[in-house]
N, C-alpha and C. Protein backbone atom coordinates (compact mmCIF):
# COMPACT_ATOMS: atom_id res chain seq x y z
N UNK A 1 0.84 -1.19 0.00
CA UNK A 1 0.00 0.00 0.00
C UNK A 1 0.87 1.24 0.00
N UNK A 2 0.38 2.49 -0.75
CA UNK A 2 1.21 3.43 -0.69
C UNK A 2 0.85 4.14 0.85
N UNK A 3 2.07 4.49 1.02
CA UNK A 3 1.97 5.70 2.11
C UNK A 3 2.27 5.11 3.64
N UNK A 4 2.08 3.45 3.61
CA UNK A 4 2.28 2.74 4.63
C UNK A 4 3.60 2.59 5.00
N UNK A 5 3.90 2.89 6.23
CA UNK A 5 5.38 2.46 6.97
C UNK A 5 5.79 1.35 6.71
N UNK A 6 6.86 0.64 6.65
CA UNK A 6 7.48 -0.52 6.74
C UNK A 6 8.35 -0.74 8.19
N UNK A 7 8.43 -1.93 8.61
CA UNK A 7 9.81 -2.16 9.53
C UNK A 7 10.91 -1.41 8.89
N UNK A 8 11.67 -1.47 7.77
CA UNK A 8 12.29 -1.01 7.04
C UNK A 8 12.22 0.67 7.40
N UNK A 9 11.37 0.92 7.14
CA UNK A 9 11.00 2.59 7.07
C UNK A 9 11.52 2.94 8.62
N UNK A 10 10.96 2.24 9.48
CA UNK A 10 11.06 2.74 11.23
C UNK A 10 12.77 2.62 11.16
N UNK A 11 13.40 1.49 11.04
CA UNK A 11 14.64 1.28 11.37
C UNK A 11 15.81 2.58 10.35
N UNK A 12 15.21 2.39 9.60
CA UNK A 12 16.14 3.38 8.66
C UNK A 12 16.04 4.51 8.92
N UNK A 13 14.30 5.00 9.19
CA UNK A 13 14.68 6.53 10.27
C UNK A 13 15.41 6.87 11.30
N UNK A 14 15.70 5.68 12.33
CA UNK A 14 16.27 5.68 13.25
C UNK A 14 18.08 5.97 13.07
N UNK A 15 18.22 4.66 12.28
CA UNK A 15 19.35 4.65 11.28
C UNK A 15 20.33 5.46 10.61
N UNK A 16 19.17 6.88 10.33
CA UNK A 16 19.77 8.22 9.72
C UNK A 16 20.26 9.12 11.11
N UNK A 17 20.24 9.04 12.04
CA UNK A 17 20.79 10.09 12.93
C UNK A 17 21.96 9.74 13.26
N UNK A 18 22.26 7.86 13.08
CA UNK A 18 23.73 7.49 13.28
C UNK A 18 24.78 7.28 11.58
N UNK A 19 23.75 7.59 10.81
CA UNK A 19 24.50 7.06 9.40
C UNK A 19 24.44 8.12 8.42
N UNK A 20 23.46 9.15 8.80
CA UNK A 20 22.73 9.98 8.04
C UNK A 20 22.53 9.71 6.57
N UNK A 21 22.80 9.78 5.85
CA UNK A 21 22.52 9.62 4.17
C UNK A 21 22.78 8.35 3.69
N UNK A 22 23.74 7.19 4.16
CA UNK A 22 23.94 6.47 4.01
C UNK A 22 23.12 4.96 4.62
N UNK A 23 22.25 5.41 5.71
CA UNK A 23 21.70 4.73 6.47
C UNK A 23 20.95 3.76 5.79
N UNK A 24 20.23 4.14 4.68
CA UNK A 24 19.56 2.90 3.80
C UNK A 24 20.21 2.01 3.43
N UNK A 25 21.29 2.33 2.95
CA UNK A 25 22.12 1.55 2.46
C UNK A 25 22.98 0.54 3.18
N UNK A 26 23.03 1.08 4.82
CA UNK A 26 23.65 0.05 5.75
C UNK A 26 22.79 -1.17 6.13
N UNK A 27 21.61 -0.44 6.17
CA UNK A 27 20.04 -1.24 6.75
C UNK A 27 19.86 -2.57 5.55
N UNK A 28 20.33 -2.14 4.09
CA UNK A 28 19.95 -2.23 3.38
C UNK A 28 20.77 -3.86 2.80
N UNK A 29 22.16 -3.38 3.37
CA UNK A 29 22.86 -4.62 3.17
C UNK A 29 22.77 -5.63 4.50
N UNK A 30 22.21 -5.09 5.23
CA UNK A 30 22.64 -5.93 6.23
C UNK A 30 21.15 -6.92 6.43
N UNK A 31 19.87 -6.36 5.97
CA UNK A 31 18.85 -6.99 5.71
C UNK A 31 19.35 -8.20 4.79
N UNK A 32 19.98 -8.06 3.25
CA UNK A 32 20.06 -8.79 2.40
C UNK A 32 20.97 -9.49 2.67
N UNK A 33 22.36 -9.36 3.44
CA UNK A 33 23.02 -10.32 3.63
C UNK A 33 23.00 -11.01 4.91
N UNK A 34 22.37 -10.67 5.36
CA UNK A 34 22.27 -11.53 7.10
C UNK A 34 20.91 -12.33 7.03
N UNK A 35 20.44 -11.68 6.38
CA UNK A 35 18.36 -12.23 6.88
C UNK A 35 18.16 -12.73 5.08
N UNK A 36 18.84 -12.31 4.39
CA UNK A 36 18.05 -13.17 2.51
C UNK A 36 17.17 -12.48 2.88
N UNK A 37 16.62 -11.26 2.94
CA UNK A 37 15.41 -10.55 2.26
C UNK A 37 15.59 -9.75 2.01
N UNK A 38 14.94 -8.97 1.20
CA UNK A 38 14.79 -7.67 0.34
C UNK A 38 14.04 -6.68 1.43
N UNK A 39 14.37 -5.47 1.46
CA UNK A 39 14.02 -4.23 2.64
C UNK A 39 12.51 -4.74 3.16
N UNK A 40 11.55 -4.61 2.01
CA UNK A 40 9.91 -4.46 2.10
C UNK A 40 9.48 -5.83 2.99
N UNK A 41 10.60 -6.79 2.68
CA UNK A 41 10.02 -8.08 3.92
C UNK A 41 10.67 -7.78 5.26
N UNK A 42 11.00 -7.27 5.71
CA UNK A 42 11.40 -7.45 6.90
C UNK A 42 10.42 -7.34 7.90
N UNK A 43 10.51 -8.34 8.59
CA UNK A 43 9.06 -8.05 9.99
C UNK A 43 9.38 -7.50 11.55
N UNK A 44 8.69 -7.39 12.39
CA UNK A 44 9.08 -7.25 13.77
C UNK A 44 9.46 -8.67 14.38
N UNK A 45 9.51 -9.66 13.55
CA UNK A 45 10.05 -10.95 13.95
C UNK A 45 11.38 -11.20 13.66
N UNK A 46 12.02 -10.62 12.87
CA UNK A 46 13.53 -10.40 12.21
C UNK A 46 14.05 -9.28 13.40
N UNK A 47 13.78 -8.55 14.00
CA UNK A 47 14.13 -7.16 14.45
C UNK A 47 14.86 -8.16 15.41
N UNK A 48 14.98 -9.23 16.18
CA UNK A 48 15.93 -9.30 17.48
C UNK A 48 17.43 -9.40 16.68
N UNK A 49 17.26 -10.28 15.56
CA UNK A 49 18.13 -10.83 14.38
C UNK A 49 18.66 -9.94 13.81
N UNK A 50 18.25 -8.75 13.37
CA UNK A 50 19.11 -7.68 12.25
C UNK A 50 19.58 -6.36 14.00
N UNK A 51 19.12 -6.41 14.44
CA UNK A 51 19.41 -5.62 15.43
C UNK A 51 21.11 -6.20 16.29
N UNK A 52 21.07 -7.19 16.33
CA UNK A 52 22.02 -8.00 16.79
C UNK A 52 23.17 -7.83 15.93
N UNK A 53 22.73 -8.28 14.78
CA UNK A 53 23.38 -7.69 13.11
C UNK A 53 24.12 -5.96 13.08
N UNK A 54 23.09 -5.81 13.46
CA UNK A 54 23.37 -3.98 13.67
C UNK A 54 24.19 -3.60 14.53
N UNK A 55 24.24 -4.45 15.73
CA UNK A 55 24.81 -3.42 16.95
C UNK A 55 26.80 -4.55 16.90
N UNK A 56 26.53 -5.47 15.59
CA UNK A 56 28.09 -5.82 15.66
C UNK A 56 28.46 -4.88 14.87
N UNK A 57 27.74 -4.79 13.71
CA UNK A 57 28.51 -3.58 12.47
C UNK A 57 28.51 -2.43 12.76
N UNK A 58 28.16 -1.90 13.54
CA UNK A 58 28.23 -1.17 14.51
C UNK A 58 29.73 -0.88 15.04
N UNK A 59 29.81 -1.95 16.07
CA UNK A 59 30.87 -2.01 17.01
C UNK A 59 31.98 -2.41 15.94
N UNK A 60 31.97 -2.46 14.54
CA UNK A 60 33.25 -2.33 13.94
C UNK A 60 33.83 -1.14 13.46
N UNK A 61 32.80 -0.34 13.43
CA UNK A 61 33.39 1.13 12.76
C UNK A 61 33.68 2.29 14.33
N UNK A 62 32.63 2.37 15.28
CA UNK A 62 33.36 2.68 16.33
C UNK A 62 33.26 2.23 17.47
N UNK A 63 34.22 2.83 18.68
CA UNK A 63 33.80 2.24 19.83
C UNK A 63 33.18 3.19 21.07
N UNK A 64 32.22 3.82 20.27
CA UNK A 64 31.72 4.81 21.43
C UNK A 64 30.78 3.69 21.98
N UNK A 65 30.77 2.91 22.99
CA UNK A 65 29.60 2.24 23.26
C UNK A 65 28.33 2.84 23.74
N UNK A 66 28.49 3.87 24.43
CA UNK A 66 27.66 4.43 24.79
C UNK A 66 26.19 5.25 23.35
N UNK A 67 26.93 5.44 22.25
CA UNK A 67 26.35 6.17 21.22
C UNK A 67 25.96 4.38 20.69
N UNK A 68 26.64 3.19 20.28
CA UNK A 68 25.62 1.96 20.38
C UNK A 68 24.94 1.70 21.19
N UNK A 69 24.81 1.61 22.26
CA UNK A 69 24.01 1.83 22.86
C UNK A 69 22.40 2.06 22.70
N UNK A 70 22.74 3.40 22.87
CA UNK A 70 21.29 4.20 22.74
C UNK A 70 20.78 3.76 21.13
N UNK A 71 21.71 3.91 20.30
CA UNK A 71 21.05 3.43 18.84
C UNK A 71 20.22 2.05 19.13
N UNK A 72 20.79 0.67 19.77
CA UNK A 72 20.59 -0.49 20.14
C UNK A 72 19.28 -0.20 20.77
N UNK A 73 18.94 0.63 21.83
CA UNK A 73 17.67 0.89 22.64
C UNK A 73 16.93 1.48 21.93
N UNK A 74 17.13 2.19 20.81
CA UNK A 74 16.26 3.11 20.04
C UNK A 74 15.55 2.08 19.14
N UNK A 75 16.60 0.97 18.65
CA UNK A 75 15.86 -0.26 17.49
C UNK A 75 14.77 -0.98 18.38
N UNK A 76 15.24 -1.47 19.43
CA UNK A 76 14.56 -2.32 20.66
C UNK A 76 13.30 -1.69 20.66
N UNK A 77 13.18 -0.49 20.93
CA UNK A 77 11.74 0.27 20.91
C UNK A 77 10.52 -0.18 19.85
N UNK A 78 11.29 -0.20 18.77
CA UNK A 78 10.19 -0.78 17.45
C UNK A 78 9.72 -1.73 17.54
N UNK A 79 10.06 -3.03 18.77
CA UNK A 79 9.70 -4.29 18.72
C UNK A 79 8.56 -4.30 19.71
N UNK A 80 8.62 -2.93 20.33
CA UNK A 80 7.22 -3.09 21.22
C UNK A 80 6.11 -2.25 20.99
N UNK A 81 6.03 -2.31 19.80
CA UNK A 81 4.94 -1.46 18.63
C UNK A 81 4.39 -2.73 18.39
């Protein structure tokens, strides 16, 4: 449906305050190579799985833990929607 949010959509907004412009594109590979799906499938049943995903690729580029962190708590939030 047009105009409807996706999992995709929530995480990648979130996504842009730590990746800014690039954020689709992190979300984007890490959906397709960790989980085999394409953005539009992703469910709130994948979110413990790509989040986990997230907060290693993450912890390779820096080590502010504290700024993973809060990103990590910010994804967590979407799962209780």
């Amino acid at each position: 449906m047009v105009g409807q949010r996706t999992v995709y959509d929530d995480i990648t907004r979130i996504s842009e305050d730590y990746f800014g412009p690039v954020a689709a594109r992190f979300v984007s590979r890490i959906v397709a190579n960790h989980l085999n799906k394409k953005p539009e499938q992703v469910t709130l049943k994948d979110l413990p799985n790509l989040i986990n995903w997230i907060q290693l690729s993450m912890a390779m580029v820096t080590d502010e833990t504290a700024v993973i962190s809060e990103y990590v708590s910010r994804l967590n939030e979407l799962t209780k929607t």
